[in-house]
N, C-alpha and C. Protein backbone atom coordinates (compact mmCIF):
# COMPACT_ATOMS: atom_id res chain seq x y z
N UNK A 1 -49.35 -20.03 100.31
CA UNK A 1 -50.22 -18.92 99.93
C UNK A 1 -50.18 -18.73 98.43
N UNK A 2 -51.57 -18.60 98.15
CA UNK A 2 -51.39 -18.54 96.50
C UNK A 2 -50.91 -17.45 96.07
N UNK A 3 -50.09 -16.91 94.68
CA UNK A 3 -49.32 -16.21 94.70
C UNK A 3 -49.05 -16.09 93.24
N UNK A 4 -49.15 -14.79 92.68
CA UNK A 4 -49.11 -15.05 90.35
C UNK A 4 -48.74 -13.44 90.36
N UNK A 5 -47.82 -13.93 88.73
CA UNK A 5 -47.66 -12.35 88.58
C UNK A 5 -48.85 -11.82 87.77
N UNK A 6 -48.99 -10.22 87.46
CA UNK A 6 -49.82 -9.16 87.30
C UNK A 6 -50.50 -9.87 86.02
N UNK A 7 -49.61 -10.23 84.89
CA UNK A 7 -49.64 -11.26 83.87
C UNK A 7 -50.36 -12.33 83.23
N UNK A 8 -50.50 -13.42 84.62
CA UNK A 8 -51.51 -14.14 84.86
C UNK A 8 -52.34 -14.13 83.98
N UNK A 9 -52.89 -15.42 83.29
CA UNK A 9 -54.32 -14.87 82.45
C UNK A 9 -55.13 -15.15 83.70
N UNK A 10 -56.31 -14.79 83.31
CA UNK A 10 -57.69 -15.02 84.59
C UNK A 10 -58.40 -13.52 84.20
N UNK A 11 -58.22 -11.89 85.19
CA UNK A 11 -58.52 -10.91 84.82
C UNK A 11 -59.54 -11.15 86.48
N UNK A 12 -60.85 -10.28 85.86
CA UNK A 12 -62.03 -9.97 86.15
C UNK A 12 -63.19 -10.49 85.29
N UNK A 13 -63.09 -10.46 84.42
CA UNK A 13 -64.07 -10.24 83.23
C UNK A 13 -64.82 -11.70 83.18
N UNK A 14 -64.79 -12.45 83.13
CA UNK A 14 -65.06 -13.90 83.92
C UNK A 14 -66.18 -14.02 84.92
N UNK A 15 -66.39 -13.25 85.74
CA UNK A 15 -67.55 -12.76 86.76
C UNK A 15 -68.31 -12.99 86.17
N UNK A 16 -68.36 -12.02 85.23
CA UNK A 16 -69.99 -12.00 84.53
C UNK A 16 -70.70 -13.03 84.25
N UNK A 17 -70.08 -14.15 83.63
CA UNK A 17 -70.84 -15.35 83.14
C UNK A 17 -70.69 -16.46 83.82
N UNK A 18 -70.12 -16.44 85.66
CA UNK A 18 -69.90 -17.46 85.97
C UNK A 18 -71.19 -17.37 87.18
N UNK A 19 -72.33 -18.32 86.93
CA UNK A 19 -73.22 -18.89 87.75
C UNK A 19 -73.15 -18.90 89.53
N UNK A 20 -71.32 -19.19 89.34
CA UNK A 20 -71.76 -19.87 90.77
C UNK A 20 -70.66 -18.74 91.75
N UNK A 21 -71.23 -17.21 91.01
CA UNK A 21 -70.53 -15.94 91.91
C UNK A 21 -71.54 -15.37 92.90
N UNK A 22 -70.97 -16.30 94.42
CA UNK A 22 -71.90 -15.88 95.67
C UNK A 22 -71.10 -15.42 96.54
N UNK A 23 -69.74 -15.34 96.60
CA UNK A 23 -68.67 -14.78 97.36
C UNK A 23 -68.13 -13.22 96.84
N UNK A 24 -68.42 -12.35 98.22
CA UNK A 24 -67.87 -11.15 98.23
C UNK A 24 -66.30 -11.55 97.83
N UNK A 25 -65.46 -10.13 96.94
CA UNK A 25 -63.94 -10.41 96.60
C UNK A 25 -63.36 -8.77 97.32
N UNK A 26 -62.90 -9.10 98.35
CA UNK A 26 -61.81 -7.68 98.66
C UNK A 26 -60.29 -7.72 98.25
N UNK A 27 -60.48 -6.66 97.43
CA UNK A 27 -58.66 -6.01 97.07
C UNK A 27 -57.89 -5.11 98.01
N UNK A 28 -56.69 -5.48 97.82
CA UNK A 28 -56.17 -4.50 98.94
C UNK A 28 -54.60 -4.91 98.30
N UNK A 29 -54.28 -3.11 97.74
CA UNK A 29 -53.14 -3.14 97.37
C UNK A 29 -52.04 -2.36 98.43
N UNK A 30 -51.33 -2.12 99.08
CA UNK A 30 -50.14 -1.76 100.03
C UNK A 30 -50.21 -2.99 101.40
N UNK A 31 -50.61 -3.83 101.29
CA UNK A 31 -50.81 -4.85 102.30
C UNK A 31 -50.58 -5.90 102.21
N UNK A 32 -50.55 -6.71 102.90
CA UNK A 32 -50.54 -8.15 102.87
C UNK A 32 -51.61 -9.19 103.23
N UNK A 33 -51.87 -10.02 102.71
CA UNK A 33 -52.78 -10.95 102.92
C UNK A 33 -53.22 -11.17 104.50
N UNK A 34 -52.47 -11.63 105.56
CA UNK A 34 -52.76 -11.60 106.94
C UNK A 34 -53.18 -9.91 107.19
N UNK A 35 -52.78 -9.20 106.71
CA UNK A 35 -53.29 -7.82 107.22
C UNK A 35 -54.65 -7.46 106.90
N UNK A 36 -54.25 -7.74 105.57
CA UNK A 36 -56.37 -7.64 105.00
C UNK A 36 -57.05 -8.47 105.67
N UNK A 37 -56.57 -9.54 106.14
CA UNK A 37 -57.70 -10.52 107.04
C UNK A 37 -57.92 -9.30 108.28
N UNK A 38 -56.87 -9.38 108.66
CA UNK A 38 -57.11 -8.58 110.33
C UNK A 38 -57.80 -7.39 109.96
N UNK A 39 -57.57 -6.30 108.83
CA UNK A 39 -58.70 -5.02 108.70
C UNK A 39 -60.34 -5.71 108.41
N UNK A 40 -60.00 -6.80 108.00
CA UNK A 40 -61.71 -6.99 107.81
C UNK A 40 -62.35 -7.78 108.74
N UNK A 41 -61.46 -7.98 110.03
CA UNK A 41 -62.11 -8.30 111.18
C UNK A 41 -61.83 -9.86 111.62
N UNK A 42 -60.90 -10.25 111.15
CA UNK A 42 -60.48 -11.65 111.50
C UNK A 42 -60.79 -11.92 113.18
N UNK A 43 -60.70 -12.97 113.57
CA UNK A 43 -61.15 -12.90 115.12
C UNK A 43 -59.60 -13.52 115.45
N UNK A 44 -59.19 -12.99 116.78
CA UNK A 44 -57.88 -13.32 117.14
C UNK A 44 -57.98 -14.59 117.33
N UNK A 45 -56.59 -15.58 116.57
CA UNK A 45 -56.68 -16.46 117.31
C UNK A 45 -57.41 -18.03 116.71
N UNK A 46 -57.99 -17.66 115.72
CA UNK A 46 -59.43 -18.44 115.07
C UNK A 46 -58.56 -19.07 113.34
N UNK A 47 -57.67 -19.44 113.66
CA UNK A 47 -56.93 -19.85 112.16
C UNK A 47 -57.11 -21.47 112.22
N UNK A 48 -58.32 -21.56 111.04
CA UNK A 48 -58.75 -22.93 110.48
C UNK A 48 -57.93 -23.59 109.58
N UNK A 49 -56.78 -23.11 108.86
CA UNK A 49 -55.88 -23.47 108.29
C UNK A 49 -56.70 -23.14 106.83
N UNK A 50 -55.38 -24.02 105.99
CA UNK A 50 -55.98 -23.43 104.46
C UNK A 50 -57.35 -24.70 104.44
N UNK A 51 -58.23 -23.24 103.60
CA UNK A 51 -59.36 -24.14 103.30
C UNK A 51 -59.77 -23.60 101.74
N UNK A 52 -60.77 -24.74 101.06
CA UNK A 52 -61.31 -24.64 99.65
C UNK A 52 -62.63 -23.96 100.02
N UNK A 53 -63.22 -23.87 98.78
CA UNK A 53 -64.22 -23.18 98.85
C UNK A 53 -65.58 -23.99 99.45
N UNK A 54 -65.48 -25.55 99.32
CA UNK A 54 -66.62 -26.47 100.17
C UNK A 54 -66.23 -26.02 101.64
N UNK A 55 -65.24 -26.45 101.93
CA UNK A 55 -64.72 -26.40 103.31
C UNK A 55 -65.29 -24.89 103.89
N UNK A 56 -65.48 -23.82 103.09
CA UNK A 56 -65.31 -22.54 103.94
C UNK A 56 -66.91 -22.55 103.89
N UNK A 57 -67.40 -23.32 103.01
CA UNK A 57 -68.58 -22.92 103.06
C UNK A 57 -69.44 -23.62 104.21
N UNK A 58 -68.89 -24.77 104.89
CA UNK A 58 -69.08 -25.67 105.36
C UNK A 58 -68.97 -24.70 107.17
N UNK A 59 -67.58 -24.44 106.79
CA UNK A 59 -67.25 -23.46 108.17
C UNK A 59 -68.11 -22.26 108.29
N UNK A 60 -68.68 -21.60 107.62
CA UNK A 60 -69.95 -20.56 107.81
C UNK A 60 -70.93 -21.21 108.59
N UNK A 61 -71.42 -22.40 108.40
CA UNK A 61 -73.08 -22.28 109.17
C UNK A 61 -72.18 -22.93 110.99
N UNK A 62 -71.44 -22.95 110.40
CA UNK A 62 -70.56 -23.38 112.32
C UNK A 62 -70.53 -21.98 112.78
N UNK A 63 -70.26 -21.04 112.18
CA UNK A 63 -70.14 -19.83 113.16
C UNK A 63 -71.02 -18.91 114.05
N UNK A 64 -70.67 -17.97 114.76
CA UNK A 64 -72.01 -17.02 115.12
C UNK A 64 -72.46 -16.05 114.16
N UNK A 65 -73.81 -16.22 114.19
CA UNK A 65 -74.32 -15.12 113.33
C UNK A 65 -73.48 -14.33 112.97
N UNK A 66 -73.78 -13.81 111.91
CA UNK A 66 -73.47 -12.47 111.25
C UNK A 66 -71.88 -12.72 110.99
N UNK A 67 -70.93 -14.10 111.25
CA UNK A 67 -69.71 -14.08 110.84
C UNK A 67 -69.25 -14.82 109.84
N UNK A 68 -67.94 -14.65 109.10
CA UNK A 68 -68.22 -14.82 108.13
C UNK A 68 -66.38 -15.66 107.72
N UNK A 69 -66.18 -16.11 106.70
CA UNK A 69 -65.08 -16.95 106.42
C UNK A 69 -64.01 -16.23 105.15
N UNK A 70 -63.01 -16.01 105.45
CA UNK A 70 -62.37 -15.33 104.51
C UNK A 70 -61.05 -16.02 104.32
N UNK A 71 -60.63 -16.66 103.06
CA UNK A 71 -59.97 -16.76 102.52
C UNK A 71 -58.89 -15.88 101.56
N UNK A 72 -57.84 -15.85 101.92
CA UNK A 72 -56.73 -15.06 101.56
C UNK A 72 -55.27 -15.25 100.37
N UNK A 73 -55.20 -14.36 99.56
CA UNK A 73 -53.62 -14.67 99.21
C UNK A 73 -53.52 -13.23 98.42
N UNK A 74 -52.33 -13.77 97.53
CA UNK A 74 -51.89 -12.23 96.60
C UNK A 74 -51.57 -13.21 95.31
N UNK A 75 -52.56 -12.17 94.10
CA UNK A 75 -52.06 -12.42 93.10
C UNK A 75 -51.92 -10.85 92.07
N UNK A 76 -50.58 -10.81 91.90
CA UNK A 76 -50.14 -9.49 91.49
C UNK A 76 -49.86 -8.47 92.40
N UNK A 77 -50.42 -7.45 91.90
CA UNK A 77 -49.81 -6.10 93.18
C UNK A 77 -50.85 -6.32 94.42
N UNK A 78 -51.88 -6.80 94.27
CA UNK A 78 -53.21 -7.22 94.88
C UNK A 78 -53.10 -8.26 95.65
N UNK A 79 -53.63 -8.03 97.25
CA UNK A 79 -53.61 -8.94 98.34
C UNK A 79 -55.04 -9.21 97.97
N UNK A 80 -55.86 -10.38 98.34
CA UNK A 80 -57.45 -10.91 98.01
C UNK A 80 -58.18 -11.20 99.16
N UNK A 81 -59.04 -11.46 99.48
CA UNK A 81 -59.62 -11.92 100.40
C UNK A 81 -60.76 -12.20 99.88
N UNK A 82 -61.33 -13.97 99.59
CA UNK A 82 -62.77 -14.57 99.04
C UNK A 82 -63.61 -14.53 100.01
N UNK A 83 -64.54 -13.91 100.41
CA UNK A 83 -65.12 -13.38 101.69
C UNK A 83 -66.84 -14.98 101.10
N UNK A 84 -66.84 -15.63 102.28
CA UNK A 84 -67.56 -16.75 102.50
C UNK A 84 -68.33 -16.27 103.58
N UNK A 85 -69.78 -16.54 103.39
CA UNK A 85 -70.73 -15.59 104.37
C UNK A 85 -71.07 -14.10 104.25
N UNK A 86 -71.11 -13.41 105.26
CA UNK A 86 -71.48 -12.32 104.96
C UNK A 86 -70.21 -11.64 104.81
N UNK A 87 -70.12 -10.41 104.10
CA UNK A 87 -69.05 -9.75 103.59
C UNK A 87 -68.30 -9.01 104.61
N UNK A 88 -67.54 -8.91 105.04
CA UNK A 88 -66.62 -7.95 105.64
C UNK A 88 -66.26 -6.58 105.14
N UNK A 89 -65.63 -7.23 103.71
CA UNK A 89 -65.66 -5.66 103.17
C UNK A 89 -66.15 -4.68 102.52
N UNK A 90 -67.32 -5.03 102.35
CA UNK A 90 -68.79 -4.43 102.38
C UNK A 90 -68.92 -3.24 103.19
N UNK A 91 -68.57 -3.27 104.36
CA UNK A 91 -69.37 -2.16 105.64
C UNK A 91 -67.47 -1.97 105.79
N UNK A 92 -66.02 -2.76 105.72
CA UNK A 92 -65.11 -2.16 106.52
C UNK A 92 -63.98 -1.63 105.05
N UNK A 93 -64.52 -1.53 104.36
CA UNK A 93 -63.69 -1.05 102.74
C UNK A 93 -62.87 0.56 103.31
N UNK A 94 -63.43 1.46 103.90
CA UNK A 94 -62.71 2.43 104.66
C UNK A 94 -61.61 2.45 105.24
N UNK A 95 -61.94 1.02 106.51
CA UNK A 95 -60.85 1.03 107.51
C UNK A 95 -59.84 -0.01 106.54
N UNK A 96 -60.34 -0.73 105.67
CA UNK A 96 -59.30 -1.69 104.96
C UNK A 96 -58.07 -0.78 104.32
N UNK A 97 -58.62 0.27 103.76
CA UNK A 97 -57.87 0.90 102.95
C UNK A 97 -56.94 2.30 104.05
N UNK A 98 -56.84 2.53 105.41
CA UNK A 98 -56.62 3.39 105.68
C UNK A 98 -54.97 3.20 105.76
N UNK A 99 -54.27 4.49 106.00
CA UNK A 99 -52.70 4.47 105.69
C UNK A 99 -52.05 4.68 104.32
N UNK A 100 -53.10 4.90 103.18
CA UNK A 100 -52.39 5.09 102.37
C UNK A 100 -52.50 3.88 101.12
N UNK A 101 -53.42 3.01 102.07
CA UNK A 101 -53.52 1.23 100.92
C UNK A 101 -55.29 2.26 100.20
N UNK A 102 -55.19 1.34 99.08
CA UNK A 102 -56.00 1.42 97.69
C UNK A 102 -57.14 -0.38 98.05
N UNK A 103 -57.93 -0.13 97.79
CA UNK A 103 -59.21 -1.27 98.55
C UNK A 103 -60.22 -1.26 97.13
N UNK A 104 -60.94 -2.42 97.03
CA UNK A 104 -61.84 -2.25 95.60
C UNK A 104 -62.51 -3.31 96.37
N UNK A 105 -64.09 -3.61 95.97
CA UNK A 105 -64.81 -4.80 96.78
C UNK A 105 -65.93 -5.12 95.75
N UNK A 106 -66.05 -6.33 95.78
CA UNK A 106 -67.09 -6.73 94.57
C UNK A 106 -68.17 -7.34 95.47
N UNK A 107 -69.20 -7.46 95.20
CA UNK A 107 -70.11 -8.00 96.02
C UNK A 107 -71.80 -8.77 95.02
N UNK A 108 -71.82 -9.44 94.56
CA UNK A 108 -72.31 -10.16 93.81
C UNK A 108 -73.39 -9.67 93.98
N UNK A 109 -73.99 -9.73 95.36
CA UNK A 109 -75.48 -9.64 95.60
C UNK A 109 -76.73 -10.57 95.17
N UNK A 110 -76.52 -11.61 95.32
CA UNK A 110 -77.23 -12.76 94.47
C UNK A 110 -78.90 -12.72 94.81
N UNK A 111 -79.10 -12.16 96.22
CA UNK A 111 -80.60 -11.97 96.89
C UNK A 111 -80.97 -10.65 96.05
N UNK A 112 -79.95 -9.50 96.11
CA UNK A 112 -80.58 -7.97 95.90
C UNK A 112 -80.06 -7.61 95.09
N UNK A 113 -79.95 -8.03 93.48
CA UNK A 113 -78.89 -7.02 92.57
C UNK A 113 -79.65 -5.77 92.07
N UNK A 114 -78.31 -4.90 91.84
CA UNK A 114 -77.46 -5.64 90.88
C UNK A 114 -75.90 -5.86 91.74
N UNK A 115 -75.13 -6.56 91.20
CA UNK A 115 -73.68 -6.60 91.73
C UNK A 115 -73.31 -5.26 92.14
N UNK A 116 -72.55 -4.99 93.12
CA UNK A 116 -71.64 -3.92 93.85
C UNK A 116 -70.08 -3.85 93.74
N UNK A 117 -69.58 -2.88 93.38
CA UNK A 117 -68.52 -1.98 93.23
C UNK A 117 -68.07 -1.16 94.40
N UNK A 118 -67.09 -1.18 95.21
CA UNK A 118 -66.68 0.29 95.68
C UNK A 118 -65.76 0.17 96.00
N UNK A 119 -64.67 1.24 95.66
CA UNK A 119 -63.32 1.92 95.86
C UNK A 119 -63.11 2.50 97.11
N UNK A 120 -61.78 3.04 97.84
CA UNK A 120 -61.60 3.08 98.84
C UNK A 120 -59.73 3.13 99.10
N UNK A 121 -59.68 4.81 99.34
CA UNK A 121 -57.73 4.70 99.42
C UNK A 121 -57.81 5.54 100.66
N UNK A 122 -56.83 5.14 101.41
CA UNK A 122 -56.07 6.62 102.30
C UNK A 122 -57.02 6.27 103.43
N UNK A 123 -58.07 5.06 103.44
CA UNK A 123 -59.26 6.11 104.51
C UNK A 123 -60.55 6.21 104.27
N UNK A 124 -60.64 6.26 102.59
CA UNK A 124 -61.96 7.04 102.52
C UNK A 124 -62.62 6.43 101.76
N UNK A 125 -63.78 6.09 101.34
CA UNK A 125 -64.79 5.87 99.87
C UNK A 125 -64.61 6.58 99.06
N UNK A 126 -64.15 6.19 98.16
CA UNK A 126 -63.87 7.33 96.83
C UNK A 126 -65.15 7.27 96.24
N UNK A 127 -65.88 5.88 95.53
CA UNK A 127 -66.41 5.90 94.97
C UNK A 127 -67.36 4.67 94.45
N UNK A 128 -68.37 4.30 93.94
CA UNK A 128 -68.89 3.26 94.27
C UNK A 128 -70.65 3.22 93.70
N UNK A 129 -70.87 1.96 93.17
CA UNK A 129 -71.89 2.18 92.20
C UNK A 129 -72.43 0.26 91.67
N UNK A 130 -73.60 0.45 91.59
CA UNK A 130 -74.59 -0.92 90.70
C UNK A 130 -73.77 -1.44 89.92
N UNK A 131 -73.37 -2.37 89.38
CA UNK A 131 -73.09 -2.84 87.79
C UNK A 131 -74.04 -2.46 87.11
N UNK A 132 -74.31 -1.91 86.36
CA UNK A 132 -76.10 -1.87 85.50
C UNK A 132 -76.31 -0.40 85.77
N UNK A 133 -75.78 -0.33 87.06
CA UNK A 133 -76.27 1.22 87.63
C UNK A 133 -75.53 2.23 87.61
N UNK A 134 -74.25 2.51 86.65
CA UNK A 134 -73.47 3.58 86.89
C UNK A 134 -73.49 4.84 86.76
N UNK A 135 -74.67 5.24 86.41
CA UNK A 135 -75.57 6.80 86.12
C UNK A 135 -75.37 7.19 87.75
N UNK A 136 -75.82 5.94 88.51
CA UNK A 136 -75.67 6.24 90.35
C UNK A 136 -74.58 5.97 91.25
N UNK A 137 -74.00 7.17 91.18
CA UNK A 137 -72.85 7.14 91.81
C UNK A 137 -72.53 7.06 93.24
N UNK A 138 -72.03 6.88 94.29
CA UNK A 138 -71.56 7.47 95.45
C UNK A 138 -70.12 7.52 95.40
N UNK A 139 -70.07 8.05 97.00
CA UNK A 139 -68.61 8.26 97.74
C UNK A 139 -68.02 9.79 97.46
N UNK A 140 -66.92 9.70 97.88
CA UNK A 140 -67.01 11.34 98.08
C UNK A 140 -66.22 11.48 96.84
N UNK A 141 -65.88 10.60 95.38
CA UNK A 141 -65.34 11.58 94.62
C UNK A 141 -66.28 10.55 93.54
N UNK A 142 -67.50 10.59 93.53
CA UNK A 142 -68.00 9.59 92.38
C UNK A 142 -68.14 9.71 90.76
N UNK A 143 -67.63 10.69 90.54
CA UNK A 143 -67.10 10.87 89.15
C UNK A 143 -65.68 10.29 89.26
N UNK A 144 -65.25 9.58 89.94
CA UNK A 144 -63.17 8.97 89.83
C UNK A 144 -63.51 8.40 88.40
N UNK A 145 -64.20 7.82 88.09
CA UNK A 145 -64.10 6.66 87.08
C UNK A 145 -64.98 7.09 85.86
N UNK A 146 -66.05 8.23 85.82
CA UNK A 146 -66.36 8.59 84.96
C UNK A 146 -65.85 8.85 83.28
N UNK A 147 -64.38 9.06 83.25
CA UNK A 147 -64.05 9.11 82.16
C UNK A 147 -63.74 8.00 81.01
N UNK A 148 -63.32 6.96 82.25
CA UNK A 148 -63.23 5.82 81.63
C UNK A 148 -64.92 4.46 81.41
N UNK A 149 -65.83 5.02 82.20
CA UNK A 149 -67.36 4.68 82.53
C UNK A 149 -67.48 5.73 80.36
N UNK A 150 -67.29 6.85 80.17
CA UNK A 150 -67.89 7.35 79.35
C UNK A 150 -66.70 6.97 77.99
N UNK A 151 -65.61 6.46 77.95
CA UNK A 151 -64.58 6.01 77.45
C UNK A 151 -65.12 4.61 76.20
N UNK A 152 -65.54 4.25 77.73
CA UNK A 152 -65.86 2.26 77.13
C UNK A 152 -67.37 2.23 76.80
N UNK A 153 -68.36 3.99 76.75
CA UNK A 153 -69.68 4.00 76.24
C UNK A 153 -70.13 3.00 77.29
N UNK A 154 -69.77 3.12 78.28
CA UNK A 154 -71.12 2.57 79.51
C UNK A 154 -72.31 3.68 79.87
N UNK A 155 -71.70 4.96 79.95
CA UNK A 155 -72.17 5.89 79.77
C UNK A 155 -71.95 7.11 78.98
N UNK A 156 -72.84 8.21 78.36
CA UNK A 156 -72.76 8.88 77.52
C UNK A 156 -71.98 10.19 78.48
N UNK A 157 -71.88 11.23 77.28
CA UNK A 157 -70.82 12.26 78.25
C UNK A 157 -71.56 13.03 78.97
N UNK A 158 -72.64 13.43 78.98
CA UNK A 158 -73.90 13.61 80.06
C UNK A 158 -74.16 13.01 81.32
N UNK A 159 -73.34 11.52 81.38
CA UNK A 159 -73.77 10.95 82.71
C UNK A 159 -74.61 9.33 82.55
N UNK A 160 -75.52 9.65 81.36
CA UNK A 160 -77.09 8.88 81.52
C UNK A 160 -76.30 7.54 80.88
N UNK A 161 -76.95 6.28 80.69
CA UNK A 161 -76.62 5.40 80.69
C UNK A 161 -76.40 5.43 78.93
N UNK A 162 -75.46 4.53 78.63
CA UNK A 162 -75.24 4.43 76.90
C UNK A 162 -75.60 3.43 76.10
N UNK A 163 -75.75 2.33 77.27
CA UNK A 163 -75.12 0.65 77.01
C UNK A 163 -77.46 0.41 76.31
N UNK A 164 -77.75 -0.36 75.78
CA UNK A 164 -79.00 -0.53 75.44
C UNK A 164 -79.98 -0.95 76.11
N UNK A 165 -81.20 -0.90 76.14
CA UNK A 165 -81.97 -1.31 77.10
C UNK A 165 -81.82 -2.56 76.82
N UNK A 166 -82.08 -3.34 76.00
CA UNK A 166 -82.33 -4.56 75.92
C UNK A 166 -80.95 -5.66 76.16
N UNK A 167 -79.52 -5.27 76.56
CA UNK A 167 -78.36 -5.89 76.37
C UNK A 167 -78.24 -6.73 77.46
N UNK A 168 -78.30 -7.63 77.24
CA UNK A 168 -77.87 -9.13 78.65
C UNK A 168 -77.14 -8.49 79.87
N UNK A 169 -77.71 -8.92 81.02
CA UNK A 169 -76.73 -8.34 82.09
C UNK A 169 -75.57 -8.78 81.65
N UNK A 170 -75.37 -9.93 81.11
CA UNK A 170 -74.04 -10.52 81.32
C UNK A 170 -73.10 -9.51 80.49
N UNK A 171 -73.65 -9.22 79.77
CA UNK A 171 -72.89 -8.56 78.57
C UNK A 171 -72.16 -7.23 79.14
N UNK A 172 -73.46 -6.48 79.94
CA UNK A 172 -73.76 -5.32 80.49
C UNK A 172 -72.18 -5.60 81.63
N UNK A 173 -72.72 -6.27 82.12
CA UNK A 173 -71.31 -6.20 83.67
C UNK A 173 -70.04 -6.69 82.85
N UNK A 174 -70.28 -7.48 81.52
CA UNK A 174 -68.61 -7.82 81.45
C UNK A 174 -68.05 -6.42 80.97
N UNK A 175 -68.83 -5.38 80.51
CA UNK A 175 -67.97 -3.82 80.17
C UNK A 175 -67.55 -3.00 81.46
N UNK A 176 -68.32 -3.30 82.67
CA UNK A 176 -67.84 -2.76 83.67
C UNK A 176 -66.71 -3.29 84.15
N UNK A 177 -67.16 -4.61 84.25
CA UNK A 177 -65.69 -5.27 85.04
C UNK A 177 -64.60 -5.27 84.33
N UNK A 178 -64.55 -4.94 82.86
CA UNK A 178 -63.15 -4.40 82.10
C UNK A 178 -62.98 -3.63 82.54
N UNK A 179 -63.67 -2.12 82.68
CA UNK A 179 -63.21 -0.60 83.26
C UNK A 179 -62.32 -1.18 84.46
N UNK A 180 -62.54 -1.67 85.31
CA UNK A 180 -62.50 -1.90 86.79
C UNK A 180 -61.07 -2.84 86.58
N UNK A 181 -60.90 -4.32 85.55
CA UNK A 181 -59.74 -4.52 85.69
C UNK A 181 -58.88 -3.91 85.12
N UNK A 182 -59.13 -3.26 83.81
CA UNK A 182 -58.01 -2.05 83.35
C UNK A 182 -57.47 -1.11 83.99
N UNK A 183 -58.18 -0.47 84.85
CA UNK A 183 -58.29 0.73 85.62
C UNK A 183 -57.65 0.59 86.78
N UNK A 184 -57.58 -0.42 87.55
CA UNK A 184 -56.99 -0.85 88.52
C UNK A 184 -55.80 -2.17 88.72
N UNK A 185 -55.92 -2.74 87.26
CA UNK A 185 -55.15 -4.20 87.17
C UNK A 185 -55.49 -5.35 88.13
N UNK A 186 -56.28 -5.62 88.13
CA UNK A 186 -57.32 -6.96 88.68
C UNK A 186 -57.55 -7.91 88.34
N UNK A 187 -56.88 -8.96 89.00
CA UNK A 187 -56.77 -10.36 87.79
C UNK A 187 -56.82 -11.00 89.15
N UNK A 188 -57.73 -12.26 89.05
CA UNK A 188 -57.87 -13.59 90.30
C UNK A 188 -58.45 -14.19 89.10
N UNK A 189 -57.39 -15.32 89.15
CA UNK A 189 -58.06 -16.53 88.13
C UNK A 189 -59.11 -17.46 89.29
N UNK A 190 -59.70 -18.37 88.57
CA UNK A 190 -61.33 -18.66 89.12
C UNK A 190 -60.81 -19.69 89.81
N UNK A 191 -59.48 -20.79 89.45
CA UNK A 191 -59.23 -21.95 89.87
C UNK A 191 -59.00 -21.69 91.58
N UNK A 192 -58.49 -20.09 91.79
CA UNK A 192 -58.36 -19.87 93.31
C UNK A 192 -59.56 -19.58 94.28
N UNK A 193 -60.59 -19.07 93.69
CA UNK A 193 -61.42 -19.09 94.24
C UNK A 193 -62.48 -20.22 94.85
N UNK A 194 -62.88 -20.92 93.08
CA UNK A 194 -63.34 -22.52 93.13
C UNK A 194 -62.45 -23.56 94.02
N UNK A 195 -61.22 -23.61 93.78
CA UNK A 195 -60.58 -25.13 94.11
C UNK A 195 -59.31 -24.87 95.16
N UNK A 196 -59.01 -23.90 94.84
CA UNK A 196 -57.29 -23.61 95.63
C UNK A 196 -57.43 -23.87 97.31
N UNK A 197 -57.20 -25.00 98.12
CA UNK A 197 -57.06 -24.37 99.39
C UNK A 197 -56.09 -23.05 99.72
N UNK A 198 -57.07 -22.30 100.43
CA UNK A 198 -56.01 -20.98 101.12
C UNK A 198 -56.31 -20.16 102.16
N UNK A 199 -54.89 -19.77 103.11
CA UNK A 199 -54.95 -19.52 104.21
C UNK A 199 -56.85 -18.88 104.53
N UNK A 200 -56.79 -19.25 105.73
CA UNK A 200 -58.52 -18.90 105.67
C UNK A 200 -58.57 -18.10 107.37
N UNK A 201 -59.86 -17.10 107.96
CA UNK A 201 -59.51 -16.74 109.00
C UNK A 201 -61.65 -16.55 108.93
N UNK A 202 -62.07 -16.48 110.31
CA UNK A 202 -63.29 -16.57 110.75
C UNK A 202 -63.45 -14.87 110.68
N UNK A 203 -64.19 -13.80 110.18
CA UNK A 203 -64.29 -12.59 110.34
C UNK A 203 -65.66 -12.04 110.89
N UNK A 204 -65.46 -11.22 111.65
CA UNK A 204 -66.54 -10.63 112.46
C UNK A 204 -67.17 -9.20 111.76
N UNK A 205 -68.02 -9.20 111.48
CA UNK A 205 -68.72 -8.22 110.70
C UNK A 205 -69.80 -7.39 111.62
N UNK A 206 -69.68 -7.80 113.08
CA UNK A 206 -70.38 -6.79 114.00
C UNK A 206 -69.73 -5.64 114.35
């Protein structure tokens, strides 16, 4: 199981300019890697062994609809899960995080952007928002991150957006995804995602 301290270079910030981001990423800090599989719906029983990112992608069109391939490990305080197919922790970021664990979910959105954000401790949606879009908040505490959103001038102290009309998405999401790895300490270097075989589990998203 792949495995780095907090230290690690890699980060977040990397997202932004990498082309080939089509995989949902779930965090899950008080847990363990087999556990985050099982909250995001692993199917009993269904362990393909470690797989790369061809391989998982390969194992998606084998499955039933709507399921999806998740690849697992921990790097830092952070258990991961590279969600292949449709996302798991998309719709189960609630139940991932219940007991007291802390949950964060990225979701690229490559058909419908902009990229997706949302937080999630104890149970609940804290909070959650566009890359591009952070004027629009949800969850039940969607100002959590506002200070540091108006900190790094993503947004002004009013709320409304700060960043320029005309500024490259890329540019635009690499200031978010700093808030997000500062704010939370979020680091998956890319070589695990791209190349690493790792433990992998079939997840059910019905």
């Amino acid at each position: 199981m792949a495995e780095g301290g907090a230290g690690a270079a890699g980060g977040i910030q990397w997202l932004a300019d990498w082309d080939g981001w089509f995989v949902g990423l779930t965090f899950a800090r008080g847990i363990g890697p087999d556990e985050l599989a099982a909250r995001l719906g692993a199917v009993p029983g269904v362990r393909p062994g470690p797989l790369g990112a061809l391989d998982a992608w390969s194992m998606v069109t084998e499955t039933v609809d709507g399921d999806g391939v998740a690849r697992v490990g921990r790097w830092g305080d952070w258990s991961f899960a590279v969600e292949h197919g449709l996302p798991a922790g998309a719709e189960r970021l609630a139940e991932v995080s219940r007991g007291g664990v802390e949950a964060v979910h990225l979701d690229p959105q490559p058909d419908h952007p902009p990229k997706q954000f949302a937080y999630a401790r104890n149970g609940e949606l804290v909070c959650c928002f566009g890359l591009g879009e952070e004027c629009w908040r949800g969850g039940h505490q969607p100002d959590f991150l506002l200070p540091e959103l108006i900190a790094a001038r993503i947004l002004a102290p009013d709320g409304a957006c700060a960043r320029p009309d005309e500024e490259p998405y890329e540019v635009r999401d690499r200031h978010t995804l700093a808030v997000l790895e500062h704010r939370f300490g979020l680091c998956l270097p890319r070589h695990l995602i791209e190349d690493t075989p790792l433990p992998a589990y079939v997840t059910c998203t019905r």
